[in-house]
C-alpha atoms as a PDB file:
ATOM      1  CA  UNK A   1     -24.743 -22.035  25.905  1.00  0.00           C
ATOM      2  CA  UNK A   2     -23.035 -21.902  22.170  1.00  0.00           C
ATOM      3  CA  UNK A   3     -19.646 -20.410  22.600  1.00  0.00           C
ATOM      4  CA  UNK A   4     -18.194 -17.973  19.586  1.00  0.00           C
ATOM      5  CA  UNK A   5     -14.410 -16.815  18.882  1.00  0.00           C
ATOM      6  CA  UNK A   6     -13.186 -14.400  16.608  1.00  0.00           C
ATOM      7  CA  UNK A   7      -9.593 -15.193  15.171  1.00  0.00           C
ATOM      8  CA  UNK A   8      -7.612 -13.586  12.937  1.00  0.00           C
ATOM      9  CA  UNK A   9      -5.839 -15.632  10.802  1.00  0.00           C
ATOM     10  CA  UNK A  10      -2.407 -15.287   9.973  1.00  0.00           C
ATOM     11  CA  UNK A  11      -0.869 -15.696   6.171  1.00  0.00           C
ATOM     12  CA  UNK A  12      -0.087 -19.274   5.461  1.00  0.00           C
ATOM     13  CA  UNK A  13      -2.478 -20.928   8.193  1.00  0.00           C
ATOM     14  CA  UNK A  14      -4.654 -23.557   7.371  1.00  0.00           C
ATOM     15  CA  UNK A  15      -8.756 -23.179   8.411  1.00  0.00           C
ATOM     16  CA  UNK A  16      -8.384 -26.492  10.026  1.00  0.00           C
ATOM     17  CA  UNK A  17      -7.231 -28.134  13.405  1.00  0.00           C
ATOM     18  CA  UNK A  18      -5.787 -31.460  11.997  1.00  0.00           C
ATOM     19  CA  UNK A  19      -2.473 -31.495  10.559  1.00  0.00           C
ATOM     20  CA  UNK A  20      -1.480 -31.531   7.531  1.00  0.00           C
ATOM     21  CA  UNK A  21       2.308 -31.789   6.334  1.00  0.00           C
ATOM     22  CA  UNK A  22       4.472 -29.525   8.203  1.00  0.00           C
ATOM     23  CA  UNK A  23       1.947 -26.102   7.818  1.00  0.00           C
ATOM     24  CA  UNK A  24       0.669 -24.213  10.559  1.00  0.00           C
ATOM     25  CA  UNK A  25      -2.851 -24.711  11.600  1.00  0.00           C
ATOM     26  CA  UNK A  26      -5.358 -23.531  13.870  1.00  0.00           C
ATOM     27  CA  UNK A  27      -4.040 -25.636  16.511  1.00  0.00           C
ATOM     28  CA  UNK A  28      -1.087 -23.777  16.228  1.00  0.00           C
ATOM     29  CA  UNK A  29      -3.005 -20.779  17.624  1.00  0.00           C
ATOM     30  CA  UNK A  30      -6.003 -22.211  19.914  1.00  0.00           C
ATOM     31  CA  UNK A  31      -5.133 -25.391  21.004  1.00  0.00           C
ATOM     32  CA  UNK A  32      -7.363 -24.926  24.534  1.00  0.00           C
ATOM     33  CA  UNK A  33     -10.463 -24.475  22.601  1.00  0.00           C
ATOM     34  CA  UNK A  34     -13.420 -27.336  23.327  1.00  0.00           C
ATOM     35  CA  UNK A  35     -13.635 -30.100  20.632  1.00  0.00           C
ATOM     36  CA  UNK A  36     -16.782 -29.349  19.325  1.00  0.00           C
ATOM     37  CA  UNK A  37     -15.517 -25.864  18.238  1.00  0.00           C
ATOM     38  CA  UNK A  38     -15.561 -25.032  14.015  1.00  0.00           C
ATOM     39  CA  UNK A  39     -15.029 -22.712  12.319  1.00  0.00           C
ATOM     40  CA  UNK A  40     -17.410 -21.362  10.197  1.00  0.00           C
ATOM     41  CA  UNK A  41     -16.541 -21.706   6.448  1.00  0.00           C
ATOM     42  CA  UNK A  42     -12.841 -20.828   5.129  1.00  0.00           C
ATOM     43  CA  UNK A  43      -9.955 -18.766   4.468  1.00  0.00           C
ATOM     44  CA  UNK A  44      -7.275 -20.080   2.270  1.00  0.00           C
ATOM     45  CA  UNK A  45      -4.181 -21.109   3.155  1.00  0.00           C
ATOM     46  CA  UNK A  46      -2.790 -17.863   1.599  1.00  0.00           C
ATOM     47  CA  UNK A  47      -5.603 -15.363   2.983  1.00  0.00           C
ATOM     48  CA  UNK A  48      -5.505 -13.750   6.270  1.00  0.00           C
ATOM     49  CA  UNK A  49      -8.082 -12.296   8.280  1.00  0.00           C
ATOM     50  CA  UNK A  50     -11.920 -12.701  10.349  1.00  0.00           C
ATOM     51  CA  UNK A  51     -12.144 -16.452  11.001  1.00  0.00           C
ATOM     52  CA  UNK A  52     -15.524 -17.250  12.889  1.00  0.00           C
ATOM     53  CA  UNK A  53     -15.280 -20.577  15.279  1.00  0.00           C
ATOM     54  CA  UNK A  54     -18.109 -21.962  17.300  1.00  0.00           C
ATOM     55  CA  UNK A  55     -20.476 -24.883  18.209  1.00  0.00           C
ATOM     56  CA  UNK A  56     -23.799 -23.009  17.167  1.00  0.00           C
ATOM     57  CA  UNK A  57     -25.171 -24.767  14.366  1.00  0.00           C
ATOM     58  CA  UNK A  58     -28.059 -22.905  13.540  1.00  0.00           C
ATOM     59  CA  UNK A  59     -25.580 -20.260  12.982  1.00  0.00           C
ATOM     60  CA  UNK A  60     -22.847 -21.969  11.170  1.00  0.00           C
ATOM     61  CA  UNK A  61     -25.622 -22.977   8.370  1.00  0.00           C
ATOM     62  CA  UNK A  62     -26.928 -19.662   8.752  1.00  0.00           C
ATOM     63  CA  UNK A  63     -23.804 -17.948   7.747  1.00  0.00           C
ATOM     64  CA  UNK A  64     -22.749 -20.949   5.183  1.00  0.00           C
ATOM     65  CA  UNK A  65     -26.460 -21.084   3.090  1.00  0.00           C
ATOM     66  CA  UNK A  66     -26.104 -18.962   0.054  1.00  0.00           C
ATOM     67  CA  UNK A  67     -29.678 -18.336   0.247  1.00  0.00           C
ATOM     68  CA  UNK A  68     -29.712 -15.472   3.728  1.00  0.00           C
ATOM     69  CA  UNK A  69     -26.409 -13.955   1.303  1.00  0.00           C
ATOM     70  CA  UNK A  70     -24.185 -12.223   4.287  1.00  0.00           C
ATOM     71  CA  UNK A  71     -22.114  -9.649   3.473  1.00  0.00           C
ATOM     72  CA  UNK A  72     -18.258 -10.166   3.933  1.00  0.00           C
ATOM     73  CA  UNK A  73     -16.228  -7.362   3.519  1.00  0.00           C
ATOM     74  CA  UNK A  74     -12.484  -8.014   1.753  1.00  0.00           C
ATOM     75  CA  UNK A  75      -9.333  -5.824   1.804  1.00  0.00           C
ATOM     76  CA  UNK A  76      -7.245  -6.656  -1.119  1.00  0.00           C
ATOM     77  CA  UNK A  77      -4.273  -5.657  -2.942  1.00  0.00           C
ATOM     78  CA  UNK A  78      -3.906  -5.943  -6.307  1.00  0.00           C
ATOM     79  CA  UNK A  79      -0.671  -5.654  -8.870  1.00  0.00           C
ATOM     80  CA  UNK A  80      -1.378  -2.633 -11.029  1.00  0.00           C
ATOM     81  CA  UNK A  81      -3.283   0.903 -10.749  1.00  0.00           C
ATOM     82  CA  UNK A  82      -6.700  -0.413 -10.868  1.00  0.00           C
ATOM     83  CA  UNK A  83      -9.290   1.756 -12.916  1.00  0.00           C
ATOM     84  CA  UNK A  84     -12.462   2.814 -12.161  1.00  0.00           C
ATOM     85  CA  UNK A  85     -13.884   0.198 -14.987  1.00  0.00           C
ATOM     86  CA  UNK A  86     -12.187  -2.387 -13.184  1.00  0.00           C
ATOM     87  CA  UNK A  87     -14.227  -1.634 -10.017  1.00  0.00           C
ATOM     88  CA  UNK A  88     -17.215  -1.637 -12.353  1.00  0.00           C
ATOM     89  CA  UNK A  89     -16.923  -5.024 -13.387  1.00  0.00           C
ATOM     90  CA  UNK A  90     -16.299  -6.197  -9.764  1.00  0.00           C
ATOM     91  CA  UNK A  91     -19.846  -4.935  -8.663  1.00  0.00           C
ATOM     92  CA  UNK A  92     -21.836  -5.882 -12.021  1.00  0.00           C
ATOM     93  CA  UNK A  93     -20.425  -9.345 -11.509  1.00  0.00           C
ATOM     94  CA  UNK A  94     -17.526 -11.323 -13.639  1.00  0.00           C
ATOM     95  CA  UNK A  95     -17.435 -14.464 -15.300  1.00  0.00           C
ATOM     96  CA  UNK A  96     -14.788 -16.614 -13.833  1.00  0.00           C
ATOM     97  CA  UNK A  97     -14.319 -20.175 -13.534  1.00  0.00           C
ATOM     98  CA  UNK A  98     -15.553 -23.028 -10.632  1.00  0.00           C
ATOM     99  CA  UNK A  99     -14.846 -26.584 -11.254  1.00  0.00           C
ATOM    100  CA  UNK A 100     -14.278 -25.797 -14.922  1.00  0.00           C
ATOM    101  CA  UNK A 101     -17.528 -23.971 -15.332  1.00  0.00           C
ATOM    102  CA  UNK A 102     -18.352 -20.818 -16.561  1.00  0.00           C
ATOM    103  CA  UNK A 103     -19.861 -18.698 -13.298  1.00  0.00           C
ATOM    104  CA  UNK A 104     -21.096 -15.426 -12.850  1.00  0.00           C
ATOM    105  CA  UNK A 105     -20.417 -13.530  -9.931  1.00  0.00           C
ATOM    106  CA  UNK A 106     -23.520 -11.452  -8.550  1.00  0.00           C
ATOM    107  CA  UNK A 107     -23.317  -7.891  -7.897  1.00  0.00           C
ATOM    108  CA  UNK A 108     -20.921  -6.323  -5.243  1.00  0.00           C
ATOM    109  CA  UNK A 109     -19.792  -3.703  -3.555  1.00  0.00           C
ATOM    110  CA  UNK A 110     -16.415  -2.137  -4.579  1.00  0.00           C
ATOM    111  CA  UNK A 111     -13.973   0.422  -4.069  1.00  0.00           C
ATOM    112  CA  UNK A 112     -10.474   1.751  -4.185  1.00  0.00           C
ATOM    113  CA  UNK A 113      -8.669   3.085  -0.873  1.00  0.00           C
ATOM    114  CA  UNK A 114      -7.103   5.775  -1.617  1.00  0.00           C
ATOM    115  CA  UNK A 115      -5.095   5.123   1.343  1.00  0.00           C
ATOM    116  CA  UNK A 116      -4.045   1.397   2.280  1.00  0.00           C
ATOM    117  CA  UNK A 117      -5.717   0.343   5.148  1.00  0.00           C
ATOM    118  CA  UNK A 118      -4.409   0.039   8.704  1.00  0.00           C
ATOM    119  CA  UNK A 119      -3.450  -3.608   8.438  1.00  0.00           C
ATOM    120  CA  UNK A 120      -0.110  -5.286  10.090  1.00  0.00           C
ATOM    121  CA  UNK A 121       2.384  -6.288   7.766  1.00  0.00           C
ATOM    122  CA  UNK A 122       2.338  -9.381   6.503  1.00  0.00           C
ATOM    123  CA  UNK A 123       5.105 -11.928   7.051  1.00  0.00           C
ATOM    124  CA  UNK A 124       6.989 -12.564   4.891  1.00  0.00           C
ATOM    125  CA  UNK A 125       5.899  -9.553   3.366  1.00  0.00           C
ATOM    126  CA  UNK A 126       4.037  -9.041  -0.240  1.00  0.00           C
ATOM    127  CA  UNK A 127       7.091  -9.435  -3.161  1.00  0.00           C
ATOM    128  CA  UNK A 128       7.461  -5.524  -3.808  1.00  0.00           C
ATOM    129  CA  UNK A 129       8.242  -4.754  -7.571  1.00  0.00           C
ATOM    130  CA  UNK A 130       9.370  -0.992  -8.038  1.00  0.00           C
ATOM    131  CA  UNK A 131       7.991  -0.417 -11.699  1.00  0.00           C
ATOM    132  CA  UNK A 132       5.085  -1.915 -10.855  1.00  0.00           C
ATOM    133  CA  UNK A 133       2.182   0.071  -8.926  1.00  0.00           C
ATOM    134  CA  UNK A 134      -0.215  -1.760  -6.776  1.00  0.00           C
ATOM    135  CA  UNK A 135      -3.531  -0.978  -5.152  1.00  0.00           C
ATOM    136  CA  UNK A 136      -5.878  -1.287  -2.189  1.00  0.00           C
ATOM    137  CA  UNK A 137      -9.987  -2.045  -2.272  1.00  0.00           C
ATOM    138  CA  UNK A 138     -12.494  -2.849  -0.337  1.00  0.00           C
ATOM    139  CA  UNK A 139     -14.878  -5.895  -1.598  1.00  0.00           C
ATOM    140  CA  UNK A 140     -17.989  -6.997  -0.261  1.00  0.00           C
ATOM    141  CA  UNK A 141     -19.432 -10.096  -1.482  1.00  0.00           C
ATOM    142  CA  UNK A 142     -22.866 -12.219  -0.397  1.00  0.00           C
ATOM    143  CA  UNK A 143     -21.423 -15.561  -1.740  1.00  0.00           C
ATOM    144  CA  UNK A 144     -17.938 -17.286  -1.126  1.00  0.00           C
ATOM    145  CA  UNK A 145     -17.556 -19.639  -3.862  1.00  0.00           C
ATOM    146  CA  UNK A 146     -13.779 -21.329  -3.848  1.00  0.00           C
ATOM    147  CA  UNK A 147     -10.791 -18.170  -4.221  1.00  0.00           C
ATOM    148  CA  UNK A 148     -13.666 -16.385  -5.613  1.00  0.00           C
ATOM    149  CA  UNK A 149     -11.878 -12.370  -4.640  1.00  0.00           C
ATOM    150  CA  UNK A 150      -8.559 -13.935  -6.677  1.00  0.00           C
ATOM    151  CA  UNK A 151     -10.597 -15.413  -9.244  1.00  0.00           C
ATOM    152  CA  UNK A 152     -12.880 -12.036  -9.690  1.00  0.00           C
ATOM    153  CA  UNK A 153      -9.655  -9.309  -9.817  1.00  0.00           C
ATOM    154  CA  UNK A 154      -7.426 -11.524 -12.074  1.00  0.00           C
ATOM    155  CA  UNK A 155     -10.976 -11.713 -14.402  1.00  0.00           C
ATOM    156  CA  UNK A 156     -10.290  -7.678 -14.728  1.00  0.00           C
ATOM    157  CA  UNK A 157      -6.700  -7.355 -15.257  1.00  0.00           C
ATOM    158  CA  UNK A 158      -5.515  -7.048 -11.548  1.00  0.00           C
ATOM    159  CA  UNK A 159      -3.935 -10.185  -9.499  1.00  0.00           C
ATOM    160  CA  UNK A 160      -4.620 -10.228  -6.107  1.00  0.00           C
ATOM    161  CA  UNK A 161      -1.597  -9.996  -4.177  1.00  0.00           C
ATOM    162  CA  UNK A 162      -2.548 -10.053  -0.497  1.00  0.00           C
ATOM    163  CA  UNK A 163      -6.180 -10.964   0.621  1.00  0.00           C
ATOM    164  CA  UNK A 164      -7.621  -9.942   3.498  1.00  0.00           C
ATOM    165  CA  UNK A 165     -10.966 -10.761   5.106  1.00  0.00           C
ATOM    166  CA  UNK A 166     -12.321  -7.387   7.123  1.00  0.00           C
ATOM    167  CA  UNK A 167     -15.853  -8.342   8.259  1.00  0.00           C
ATOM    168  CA  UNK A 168     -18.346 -10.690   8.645  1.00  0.00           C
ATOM    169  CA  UNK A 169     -21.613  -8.844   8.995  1.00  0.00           C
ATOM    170  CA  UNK A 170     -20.777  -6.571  11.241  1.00  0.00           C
ATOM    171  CA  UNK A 171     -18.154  -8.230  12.978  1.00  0.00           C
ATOM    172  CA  UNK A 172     -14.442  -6.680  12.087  1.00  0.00           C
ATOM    173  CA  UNK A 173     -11.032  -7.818  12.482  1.00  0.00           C
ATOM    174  CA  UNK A 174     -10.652  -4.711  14.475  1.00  0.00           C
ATOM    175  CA  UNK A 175      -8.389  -4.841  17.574  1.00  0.00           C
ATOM    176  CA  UNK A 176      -6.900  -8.129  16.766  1.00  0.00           C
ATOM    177  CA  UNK A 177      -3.375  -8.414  15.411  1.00  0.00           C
ATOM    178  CA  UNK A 178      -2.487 -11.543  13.536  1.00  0.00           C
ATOM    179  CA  UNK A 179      -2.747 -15.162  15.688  1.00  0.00           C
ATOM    180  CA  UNK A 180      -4.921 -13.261  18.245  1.00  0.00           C
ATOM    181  CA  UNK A 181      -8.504 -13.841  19.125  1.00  0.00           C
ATOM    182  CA  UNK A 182     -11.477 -13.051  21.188  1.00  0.00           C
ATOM    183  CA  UNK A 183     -14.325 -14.936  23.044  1.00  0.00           C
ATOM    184  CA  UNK A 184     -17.738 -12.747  22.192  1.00  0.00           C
ATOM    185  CA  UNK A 185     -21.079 -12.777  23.781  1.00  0.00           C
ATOM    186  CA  UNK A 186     -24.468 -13.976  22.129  1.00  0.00           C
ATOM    187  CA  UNK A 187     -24.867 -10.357  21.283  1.00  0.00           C
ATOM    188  CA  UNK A 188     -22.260 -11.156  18.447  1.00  0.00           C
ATOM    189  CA  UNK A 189     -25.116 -13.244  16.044  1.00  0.00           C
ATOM    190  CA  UNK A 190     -26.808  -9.779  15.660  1.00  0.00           C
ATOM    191  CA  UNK A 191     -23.153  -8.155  14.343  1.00  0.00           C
ATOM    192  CA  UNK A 192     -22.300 -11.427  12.027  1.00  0.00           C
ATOM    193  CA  UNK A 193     -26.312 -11.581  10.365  1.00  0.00           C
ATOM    194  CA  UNK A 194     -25.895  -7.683   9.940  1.00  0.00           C
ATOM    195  CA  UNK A 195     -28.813  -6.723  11.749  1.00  0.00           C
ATOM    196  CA  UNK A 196     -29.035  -4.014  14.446  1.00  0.00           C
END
């Protein structure tokens, strides 16, 4: 029987279980899990949020193969008031750059909060610059190419300063403070592939 956890990642945590210099890792945080537990794709080192691990391969390439294009849902902060023709660009899709290459992003969805969302604070906490505004959006993409939310907002004018990774289908980080996580039933592959 395939076994799935929700985490949610803290800020500077690597997506891995080996160590690596002196940063934190996932072992930090779920060092009882069984050995043949992964998790399924990324967050950066400087992203926090929905982390899926589990031993269900079918699943893990399910949710990795650009090809069945899952939603994943972003909150992210951003330096500067950011316009309605920023948000534009975001869902037409933005040329930014992988491995030197010229890529365009496909078509999201995107929008402003108009009130920040009901996250914990981060620690230690976003660099807060009084003359300069910042602002909250949602992002949902169906691809995850390599800092691809930090590559697509700096493309428009407006550096990501805090990333956040909401959902996974229709899985949310909801309930889950930072370091925490859950053990979910089967019924959870229904939630993460978005159908009902």
């Amino acid at each position: 029987m395939p076994l799935y956890y929700i985490f949610h990642k803290p800020f500077q945590v690597l997506s891995q279980f080996s160590a690596e210099g002196d940063k934190r890792t996932l072992s930090d945080y779920l060092p009882h899990l069984p050995k043949n537990i992964y998790p399924v794709g990324r967050l950066d080192y400087d992203s926090e949020g929905l982390l899926l691990l589990t031993d269900d391969k079918p699943l893990t390439h399910h949710l990795l193969d650009p090809s069945f294009a899952h939603p994943r849902t972003y909150y992210v902060q951003v330096e500067g008031a950011i316009t309605m023709k920023a948000i534009q660009q975001l869902e037409q899709g933005v040329l930014i750059k992988i491995d030197g290459k010229q890529y365009q992003t496909k078509k999201a969805i995107a929008e402003i909060l108009a009130v920040a969302p009901d996250v914990s604070e981060r620690n230690p906490p976003v660099r807060f610059r009084k003359n300069i505004p910042t602002s909250w959006i949602a992002l949902t993409l169906t691809e995850g190419k390599n800092r691809q939310v930090r590559r697509m907002t700096a493309a428009t004018g407006y550096p990501t300063l805090r990333l956040i990774r909401y959902a996974i289908g229709r899985v949310t980080i909801v309930g889950l403070a930072p370091g925490e996580y859950k053990l979910m039933n089967d019924e959870v592959k229904q939630l993460l592939l978005n159908r009902s």
